[in-house]
C-alpha atoms as a PDB file:
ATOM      1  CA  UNK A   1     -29.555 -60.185 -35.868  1.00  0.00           C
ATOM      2  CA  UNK A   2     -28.510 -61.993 -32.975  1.00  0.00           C
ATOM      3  CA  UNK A   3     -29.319 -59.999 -29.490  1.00  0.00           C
ATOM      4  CA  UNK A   4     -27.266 -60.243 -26.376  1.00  0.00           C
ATOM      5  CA  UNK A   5     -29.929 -60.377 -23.768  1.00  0.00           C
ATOM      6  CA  UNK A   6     -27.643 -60.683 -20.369  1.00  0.00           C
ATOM      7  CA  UNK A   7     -27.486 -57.201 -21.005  1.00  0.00           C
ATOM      8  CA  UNK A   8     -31.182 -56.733 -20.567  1.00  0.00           C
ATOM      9  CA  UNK A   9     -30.765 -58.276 -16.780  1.00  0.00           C
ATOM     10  CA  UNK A  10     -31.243 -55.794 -14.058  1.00  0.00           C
ATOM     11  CA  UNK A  11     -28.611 -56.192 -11.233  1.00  0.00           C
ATOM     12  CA  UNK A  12     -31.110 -56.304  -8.766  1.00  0.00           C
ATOM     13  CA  UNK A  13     -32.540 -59.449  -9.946  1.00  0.00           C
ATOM     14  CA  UNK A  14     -29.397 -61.001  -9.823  1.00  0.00           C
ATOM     15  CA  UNK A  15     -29.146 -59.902  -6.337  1.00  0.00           C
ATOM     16  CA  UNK A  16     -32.747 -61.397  -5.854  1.00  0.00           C
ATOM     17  CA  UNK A  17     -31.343 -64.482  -6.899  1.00  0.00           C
ATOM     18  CA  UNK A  18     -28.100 -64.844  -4.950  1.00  0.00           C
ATOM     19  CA  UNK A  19     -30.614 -64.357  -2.123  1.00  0.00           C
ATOM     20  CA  UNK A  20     -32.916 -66.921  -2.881  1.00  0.00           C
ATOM     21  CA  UNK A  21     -30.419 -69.392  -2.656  1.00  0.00           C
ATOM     22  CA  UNK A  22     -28.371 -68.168  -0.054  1.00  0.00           C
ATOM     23  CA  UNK A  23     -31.547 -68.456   1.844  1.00  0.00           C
ATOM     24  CA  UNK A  24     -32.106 -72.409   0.582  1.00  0.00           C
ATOM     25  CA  UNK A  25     -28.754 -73.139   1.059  1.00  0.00           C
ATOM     26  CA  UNK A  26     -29.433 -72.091   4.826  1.00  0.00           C
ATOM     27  CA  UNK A  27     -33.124 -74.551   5.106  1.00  0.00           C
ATOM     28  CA  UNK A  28     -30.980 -77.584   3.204  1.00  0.00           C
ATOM     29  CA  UNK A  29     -28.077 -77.173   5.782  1.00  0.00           C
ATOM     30  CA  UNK A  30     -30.952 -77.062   8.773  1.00  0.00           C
ATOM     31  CA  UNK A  31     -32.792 -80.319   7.915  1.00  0.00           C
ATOM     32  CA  UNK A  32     -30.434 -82.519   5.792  1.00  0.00           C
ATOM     33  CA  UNK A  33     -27.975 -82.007   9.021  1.00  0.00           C
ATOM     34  CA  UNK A  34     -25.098 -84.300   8.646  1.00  0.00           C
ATOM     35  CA  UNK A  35     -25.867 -85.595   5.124  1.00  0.00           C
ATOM     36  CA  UNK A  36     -24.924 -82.493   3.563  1.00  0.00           C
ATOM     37  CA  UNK A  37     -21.794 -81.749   6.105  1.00  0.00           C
ATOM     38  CA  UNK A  38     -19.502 -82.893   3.230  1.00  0.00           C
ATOM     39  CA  UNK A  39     -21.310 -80.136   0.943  1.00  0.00           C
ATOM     40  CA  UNK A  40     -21.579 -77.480   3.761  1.00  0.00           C
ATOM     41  CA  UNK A  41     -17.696 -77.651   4.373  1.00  0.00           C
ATOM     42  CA  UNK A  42     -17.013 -77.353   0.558  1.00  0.00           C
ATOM     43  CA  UNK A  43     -19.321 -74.250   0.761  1.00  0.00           C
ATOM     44  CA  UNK A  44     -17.759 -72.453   3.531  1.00  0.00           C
ATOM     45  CA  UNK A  45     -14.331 -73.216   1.949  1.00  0.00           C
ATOM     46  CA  UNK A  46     -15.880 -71.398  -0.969  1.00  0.00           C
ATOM     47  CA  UNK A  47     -18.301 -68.534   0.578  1.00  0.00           C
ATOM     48  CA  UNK A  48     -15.879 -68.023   3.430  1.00  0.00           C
ATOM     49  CA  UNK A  49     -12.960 -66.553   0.875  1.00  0.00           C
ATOM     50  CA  UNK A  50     -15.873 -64.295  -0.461  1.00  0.00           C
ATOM     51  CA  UNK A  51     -16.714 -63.142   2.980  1.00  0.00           C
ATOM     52  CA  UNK A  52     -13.833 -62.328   4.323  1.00  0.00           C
ATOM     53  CA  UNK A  53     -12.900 -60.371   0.607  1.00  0.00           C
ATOM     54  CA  UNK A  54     -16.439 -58.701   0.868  1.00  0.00           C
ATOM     55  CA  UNK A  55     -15.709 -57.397   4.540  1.00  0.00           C
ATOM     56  CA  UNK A  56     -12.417 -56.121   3.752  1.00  0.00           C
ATOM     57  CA  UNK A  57     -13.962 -54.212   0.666  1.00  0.00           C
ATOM     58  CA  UNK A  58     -16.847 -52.902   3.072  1.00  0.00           C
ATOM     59  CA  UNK A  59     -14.386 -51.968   5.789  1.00  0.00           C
ATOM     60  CA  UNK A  60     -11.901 -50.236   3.065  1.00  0.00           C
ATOM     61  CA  UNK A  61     -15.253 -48.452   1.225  1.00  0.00           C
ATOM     62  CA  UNK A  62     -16.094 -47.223   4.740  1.00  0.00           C
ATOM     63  CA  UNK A  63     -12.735 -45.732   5.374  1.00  0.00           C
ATOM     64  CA  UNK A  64     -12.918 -44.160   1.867  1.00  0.00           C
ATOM     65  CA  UNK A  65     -16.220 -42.991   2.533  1.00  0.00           C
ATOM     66  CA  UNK A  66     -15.067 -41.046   5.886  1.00  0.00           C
ATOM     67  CA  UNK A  67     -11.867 -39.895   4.009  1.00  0.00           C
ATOM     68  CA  UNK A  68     -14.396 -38.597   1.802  1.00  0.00           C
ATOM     69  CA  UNK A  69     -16.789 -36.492   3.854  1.00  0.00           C
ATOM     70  CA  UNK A  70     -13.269 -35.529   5.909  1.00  0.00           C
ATOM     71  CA  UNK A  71     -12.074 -34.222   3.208  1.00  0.00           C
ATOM     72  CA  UNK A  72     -15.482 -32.022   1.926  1.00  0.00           C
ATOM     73  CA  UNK A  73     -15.390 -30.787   5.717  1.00  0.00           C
ATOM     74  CA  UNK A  74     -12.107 -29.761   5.330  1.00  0.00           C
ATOM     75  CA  UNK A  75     -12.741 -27.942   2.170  1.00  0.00           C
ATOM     76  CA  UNK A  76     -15.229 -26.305   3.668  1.00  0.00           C
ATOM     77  CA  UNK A  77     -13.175 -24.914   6.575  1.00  0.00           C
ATOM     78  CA  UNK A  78     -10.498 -24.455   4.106  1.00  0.00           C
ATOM     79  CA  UNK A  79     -13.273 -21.884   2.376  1.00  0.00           C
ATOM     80  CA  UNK A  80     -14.852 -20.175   5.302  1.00  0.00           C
ATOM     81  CA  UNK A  81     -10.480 -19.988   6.760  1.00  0.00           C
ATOM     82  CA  UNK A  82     -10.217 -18.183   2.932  1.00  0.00           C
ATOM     83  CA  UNK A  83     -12.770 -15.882   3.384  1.00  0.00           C
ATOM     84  CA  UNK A  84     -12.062 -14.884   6.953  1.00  0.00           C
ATOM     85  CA  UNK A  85      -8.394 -14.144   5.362  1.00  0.00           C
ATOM     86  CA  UNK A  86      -9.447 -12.401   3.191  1.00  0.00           C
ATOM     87  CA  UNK A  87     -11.568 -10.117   5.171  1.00  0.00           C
ATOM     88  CA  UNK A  88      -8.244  -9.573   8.072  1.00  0.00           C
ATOM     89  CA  UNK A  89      -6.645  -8.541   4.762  1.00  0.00           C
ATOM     90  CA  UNK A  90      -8.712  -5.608   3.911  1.00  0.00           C
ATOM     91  CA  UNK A  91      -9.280  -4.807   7.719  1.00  0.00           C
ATOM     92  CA  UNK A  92      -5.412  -4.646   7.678  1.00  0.00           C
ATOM     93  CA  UNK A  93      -5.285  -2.308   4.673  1.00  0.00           C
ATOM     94  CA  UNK A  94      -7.817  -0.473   5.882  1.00  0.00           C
ATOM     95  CA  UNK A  95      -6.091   0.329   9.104  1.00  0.00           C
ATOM     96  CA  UNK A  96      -2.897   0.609   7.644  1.00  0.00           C
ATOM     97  CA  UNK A  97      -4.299   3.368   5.623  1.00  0.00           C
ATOM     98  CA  UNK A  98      -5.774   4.841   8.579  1.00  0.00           C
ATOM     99  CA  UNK A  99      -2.260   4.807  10.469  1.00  0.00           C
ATOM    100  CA  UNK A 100      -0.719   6.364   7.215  1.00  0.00           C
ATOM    101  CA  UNK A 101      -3.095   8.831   7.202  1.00  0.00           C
ATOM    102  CA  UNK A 102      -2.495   9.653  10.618  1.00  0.00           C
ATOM    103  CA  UNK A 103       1.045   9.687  10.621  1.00  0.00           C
ATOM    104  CA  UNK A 104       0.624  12.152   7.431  1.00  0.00           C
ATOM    105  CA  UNK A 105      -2.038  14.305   9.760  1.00  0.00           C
ATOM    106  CA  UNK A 106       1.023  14.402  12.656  1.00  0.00           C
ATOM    107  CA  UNK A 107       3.139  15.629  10.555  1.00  0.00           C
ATOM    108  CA  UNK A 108       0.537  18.369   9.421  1.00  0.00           C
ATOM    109  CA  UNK A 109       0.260  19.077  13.032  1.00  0.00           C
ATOM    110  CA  UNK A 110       4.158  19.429  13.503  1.00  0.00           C
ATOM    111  CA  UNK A 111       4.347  21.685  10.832  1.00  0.00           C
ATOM    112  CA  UNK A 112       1.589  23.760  11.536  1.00  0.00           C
ATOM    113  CA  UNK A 113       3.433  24.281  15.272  1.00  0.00           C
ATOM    114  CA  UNK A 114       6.049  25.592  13.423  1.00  0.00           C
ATOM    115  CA  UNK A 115       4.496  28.462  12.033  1.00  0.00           C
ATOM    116  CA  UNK A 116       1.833  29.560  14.337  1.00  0.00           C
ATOM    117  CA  UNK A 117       1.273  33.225  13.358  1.00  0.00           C
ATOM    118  CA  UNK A 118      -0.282  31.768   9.607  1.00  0.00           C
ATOM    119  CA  UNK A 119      -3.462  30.838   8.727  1.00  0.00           C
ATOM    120  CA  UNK A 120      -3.064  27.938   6.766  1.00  0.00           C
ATOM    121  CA  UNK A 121      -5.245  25.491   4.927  1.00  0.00           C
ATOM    122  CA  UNK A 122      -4.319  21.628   4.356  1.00  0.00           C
ATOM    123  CA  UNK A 123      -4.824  19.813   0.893  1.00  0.00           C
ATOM    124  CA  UNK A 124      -3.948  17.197  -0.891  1.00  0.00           C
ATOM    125  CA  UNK A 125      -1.662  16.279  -3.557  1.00  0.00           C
ATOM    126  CA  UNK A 126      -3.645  14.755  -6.304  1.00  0.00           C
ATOM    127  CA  UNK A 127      -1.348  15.280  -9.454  1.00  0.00           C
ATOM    128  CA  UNK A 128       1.777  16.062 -10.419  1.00  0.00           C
ATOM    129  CA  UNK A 129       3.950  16.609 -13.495  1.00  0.00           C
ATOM    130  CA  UNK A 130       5.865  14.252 -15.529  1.00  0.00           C
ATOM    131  CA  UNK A 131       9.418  14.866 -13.731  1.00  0.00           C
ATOM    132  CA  UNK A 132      10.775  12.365 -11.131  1.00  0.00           C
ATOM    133  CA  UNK A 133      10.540  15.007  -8.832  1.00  0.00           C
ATOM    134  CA  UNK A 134       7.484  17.309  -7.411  1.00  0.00           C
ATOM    135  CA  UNK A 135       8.645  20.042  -9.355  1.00  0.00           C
ATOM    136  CA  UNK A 136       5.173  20.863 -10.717  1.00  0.00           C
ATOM    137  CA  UNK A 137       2.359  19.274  -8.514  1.00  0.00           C
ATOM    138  CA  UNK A 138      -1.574  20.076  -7.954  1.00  0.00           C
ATOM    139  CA  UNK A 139      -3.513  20.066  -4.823  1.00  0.00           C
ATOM    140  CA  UNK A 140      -7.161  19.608  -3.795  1.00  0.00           C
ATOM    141  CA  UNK A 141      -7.748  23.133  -2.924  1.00  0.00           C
ATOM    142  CA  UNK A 142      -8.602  26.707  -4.997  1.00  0.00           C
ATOM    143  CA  UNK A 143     -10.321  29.888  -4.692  1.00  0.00           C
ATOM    144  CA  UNK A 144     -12.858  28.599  -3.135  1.00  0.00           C
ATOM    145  CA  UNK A 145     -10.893  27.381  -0.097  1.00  0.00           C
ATOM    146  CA  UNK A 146      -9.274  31.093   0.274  1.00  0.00           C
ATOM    147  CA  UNK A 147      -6.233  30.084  -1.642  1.00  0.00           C
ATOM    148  CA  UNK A 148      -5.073  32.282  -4.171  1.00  0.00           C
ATOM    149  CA  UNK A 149      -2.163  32.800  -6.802  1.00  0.00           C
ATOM    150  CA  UNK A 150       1.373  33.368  -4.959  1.00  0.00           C
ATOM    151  CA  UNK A 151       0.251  31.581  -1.814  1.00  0.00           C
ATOM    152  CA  UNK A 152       3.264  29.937  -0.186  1.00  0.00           C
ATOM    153  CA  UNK A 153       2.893  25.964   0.278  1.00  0.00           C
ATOM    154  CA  UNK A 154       5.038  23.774   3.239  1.00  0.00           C
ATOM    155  CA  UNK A 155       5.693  20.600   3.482  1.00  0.00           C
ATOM    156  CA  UNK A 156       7.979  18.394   5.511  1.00  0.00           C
ATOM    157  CA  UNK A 157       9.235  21.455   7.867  1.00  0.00           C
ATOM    158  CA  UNK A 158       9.390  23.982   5.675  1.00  0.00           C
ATOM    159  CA  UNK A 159       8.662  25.856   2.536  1.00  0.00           C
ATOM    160  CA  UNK A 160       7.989  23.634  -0.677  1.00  0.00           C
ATOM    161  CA  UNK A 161       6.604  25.885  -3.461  1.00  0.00           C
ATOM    162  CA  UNK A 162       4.066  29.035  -4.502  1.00  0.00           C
ATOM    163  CA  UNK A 163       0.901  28.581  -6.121  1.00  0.00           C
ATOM    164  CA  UNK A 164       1.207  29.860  -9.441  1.00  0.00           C
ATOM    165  CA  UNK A 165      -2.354  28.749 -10.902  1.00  0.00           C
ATOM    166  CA  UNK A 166      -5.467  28.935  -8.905  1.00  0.00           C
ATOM    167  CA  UNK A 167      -9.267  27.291  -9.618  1.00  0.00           C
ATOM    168  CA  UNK A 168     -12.405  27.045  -7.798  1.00  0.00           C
ATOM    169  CA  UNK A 169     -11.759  23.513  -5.984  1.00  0.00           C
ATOM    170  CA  UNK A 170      -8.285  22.872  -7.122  1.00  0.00           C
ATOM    171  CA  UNK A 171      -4.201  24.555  -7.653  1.00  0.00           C
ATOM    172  CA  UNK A 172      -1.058  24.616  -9.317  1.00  0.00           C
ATOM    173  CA  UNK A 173       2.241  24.580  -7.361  1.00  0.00           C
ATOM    174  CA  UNK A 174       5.493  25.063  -8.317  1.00  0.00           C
ATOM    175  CA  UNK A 175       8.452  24.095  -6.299  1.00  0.00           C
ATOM    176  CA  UNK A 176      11.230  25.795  -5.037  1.00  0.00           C
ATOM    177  CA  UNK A 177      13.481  23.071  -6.828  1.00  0.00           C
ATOM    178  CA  UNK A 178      12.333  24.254 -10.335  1.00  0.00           C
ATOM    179  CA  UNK A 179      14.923  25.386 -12.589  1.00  0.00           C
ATOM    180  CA  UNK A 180      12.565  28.339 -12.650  1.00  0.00           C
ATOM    181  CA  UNK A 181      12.167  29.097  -9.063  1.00  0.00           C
ATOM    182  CA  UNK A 182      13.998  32.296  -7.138  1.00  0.00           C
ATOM    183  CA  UNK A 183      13.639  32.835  -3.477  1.00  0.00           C
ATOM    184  CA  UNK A 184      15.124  35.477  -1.517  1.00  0.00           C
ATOM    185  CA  UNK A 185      16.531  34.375   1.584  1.00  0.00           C
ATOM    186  CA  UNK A 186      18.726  34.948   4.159  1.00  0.00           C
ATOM    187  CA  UNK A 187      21.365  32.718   6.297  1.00  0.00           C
ATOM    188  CA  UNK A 188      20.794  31.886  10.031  1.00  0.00           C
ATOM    189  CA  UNK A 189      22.742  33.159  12.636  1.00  0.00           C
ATOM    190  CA  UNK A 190      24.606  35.561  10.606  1.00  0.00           C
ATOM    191  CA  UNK A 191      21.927  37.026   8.961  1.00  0.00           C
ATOM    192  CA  UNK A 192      23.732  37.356   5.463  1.00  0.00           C
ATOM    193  CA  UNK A 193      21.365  37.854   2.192  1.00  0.00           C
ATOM    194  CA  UNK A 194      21.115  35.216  -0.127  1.00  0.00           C
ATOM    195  CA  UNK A 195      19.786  34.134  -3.305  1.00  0.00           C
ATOM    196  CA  UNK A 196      18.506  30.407  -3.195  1.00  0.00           C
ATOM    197  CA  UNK A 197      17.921  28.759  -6.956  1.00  0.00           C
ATOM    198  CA  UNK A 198      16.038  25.756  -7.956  1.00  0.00           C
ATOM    199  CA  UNK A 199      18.062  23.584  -9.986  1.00  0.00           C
ATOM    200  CA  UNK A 200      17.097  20.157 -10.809  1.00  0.00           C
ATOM    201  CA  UNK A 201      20.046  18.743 -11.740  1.00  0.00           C
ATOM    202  CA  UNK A 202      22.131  19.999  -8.663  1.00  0.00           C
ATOM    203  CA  UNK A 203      19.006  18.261  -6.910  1.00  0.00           C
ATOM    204  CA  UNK A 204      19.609  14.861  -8.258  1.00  0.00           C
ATOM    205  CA  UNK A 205      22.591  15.191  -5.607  1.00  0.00           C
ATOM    206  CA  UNK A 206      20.582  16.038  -2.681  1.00  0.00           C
ATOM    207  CA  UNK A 207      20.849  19.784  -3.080  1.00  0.00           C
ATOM    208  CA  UNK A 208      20.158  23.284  -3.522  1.00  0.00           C
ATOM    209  CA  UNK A 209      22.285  26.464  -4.632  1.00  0.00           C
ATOM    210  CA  UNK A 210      22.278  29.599  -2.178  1.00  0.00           C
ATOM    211  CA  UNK A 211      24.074  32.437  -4.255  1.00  0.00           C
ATOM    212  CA  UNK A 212      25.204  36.096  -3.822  1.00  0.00           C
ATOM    213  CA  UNK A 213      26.530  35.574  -0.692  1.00  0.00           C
ATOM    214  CA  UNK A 214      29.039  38.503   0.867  1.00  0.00           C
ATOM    215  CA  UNK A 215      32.719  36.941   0.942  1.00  0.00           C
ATOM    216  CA  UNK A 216      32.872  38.394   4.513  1.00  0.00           C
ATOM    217  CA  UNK A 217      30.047  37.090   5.616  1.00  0.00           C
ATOM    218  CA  UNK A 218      30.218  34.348   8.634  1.00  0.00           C
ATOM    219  CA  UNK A 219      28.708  31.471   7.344  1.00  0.00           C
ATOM    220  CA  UNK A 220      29.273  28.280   9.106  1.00  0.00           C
ATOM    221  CA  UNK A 221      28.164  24.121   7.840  1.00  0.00           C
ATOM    222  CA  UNK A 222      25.354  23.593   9.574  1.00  0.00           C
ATOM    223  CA  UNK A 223      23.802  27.235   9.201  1.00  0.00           C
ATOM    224  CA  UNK A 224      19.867  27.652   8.372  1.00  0.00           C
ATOM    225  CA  UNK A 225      18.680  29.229   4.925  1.00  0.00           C
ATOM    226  CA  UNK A 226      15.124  30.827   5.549  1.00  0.00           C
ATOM    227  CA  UNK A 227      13.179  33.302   3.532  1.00  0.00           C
ATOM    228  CA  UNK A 228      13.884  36.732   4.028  1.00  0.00           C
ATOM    229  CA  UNK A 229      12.111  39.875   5.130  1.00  0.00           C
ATOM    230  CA  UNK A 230      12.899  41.608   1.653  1.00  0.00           C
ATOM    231  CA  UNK A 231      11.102  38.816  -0.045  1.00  0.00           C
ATOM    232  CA  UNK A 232       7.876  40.122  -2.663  1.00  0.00           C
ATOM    233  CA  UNK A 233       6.608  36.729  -2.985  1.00  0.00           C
ATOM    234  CA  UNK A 234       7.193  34.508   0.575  1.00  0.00           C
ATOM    235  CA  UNK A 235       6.556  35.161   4.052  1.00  0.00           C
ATOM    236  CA  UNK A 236       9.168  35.973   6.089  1.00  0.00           C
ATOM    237  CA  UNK A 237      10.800  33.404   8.262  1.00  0.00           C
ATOM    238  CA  UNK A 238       9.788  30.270   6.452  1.00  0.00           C
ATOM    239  CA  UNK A 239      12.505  27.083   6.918  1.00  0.00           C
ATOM    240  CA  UNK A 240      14.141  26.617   3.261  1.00  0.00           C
ATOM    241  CA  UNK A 241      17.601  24.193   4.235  1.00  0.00           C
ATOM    242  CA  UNK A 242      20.659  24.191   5.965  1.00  0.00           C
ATOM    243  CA  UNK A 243      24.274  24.456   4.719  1.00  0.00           C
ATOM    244  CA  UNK A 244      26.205  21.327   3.759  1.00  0.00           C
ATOM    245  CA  UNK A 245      29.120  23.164   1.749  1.00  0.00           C
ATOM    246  CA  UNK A 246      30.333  26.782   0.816  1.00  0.00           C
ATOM    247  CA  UNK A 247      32.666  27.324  -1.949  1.00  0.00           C
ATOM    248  CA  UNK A 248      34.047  31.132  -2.691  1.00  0.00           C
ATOM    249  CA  UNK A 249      32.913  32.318  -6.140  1.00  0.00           C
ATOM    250  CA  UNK A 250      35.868  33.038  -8.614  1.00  0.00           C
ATOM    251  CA  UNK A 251      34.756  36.767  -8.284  1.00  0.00           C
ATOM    252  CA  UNK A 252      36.036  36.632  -4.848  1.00  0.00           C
ATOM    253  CA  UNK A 253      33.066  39.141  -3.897  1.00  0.00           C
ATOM    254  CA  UNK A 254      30.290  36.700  -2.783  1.00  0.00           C
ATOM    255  CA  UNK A 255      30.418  33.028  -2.006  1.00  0.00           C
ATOM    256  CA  UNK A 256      27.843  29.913  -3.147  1.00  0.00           C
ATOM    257  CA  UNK A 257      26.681  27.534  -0.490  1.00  0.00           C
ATOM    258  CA  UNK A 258      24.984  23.971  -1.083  1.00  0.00           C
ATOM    259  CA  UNK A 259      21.698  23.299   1.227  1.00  0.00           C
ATOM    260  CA  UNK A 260      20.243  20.376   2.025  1.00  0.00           C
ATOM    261  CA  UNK A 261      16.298  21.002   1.455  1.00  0.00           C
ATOM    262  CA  UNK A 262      13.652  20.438   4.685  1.00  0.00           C
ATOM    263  CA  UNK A 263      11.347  19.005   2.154  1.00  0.00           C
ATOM    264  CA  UNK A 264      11.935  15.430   0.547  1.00  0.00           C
ATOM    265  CA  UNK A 265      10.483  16.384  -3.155  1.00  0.00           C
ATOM    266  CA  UNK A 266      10.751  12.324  -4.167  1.00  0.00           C
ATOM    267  CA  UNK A 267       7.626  12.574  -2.295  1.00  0.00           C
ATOM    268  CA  UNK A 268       4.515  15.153  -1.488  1.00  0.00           C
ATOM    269  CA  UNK A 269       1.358  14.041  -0.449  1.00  0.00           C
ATOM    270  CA  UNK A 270       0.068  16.562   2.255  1.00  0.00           C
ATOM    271  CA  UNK A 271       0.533  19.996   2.624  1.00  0.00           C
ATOM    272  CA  UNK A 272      -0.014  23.313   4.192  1.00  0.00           C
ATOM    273  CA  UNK A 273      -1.135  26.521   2.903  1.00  0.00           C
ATOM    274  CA  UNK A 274      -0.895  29.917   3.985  1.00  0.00           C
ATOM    275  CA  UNK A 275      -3.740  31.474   3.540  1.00  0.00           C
ATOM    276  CA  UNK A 276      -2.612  35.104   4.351  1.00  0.00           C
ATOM    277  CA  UNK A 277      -1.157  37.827   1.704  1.00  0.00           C
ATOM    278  CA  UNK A 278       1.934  38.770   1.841  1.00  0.00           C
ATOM    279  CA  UNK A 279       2.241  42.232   2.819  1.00  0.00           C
ATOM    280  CA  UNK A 280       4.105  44.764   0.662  1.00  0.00           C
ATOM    281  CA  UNK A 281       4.689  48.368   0.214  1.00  0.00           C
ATOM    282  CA  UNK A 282       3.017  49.956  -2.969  1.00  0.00           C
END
């Protein structure tokens, strides 16, 4: 078998070689003088082609080179700018948490101005049923936070539910927009009685029906619905809406009245809790 044996040469040999004559092409040219000029200009018509080409390559390998290492800098500062981003992202997150949190805490605040003559209790709403509204919802705080069964829960500026359920760290809360839910109020200036009913589908409108109002009572757009005084189950006084319509029943005895709610129940995440019983008469 026949064997190729330029592959078996080592470049750096051939290198070694190239030099050694290079380097007698140089003492030939220094003594032979003028009786090799004829050969010397035939050389440097032939090595100065492959200078100039072997310049231009170094030149354009050294700008590649640079372009290189530019570019690995700039990845790296492309990294490190990453990771700084993403580091003002969660510092962003985390203080826009932090401003929602306060914002929720002012509105606590608000509301708990409102009603100064409860003691109330703030919690969370971790949980709530499987309608579109907060019909059913659960809070962060039980029995062991002094809350109890039929304590009265705000929201917004006003009343959003009773407790119906109580545990040791956590409670059940059902809204006053449950089909479910009766509250006995009464209408602002006039003082009239009223019966307000949760009804879900009248809330898909915006709305909630106040009943059993007197015909002859002087009831007015604009008006404010608030628990009454009569009331077995909620504290006196608490905001529940304000009028936005009043139609007269075909009884022609009482009259029905459409409120507009002072809680938004498309969305409860704080609330208040009074912590005191409602008095009654046995």
């Amino acid at each position: 078998m026949k064997i190729d044996r330029r592959k078996d040469i080592s470049p750096k040999y051939i290198l070694l070689a190239l030099t050694i004559i290079c380097v007698g092409l140089l003492i030939v040219s220094y003594f032979a003088g003028d009786r090799i000029m004829g050969v010397k200009r035939y050389t440097m018509k032939f090595i100065t082609p492959i200078q100039k080409g072997i310049n231009e390559f170094g030149l354009w390998a050294d700008s590649k080179i640079k372009n290189l290492e530019k570019i690995e800098e700039l990845q790296k500062e492309n990294e490190k700018l990453k990771e700084e981003l993403a580091e003002c992202k969660l510092d962003l997150n985390m203080y826009q948490n932090q401003l929602t949190e306060l914002a929720s805490l002012q509105e606590l605040y608000e509301l708990d101005e409102l009603y100064p003559d409860f003691d109330k209790t703030a919690a969370h709403v971790f949980a709530k049923d499987t309608s579109s509204w907060f019909t059913v919802f659960y809070i962060d705080k039980g029995k062991d936070d002094g809350i109890f069964e039929g304590a009265n829960v705000l929201c917004g500026e006003g009343l959003a539910g009773i407790v119906t359920e109580c545990y040791g760290d956590y409670s059940k809360v059902r809204a006053i927009i449950d089909d479910t839910s009766y509250v006995s109020g009464r209408i602002l200036p006039s003082n009239s009685l009223c019966t307000v009913e949760g009804n879900l589908s009248q809330y898909e409108d915006g709305y909630l029906l106040v009943k059993n109002i007197d015909i002859d009572a002087s009831v007015t757009v604009g008006d404010r619905v608030v628990t009454s005084t009569i009331s077995d189950r909620y504290h006196p006084g608490l905001d529940i809406g304000f009028v936005s319509e009043i139609r007269n029943d075909s009884n022609k005895l009482t009259m029905t009245a459409y409120i507009t709610p002072t809680v938004d129940f498309t969305n409860v995440t704080e609330v208040l809790v009074i912590t005191n019983q409602k008095k009654s008469i046995n």
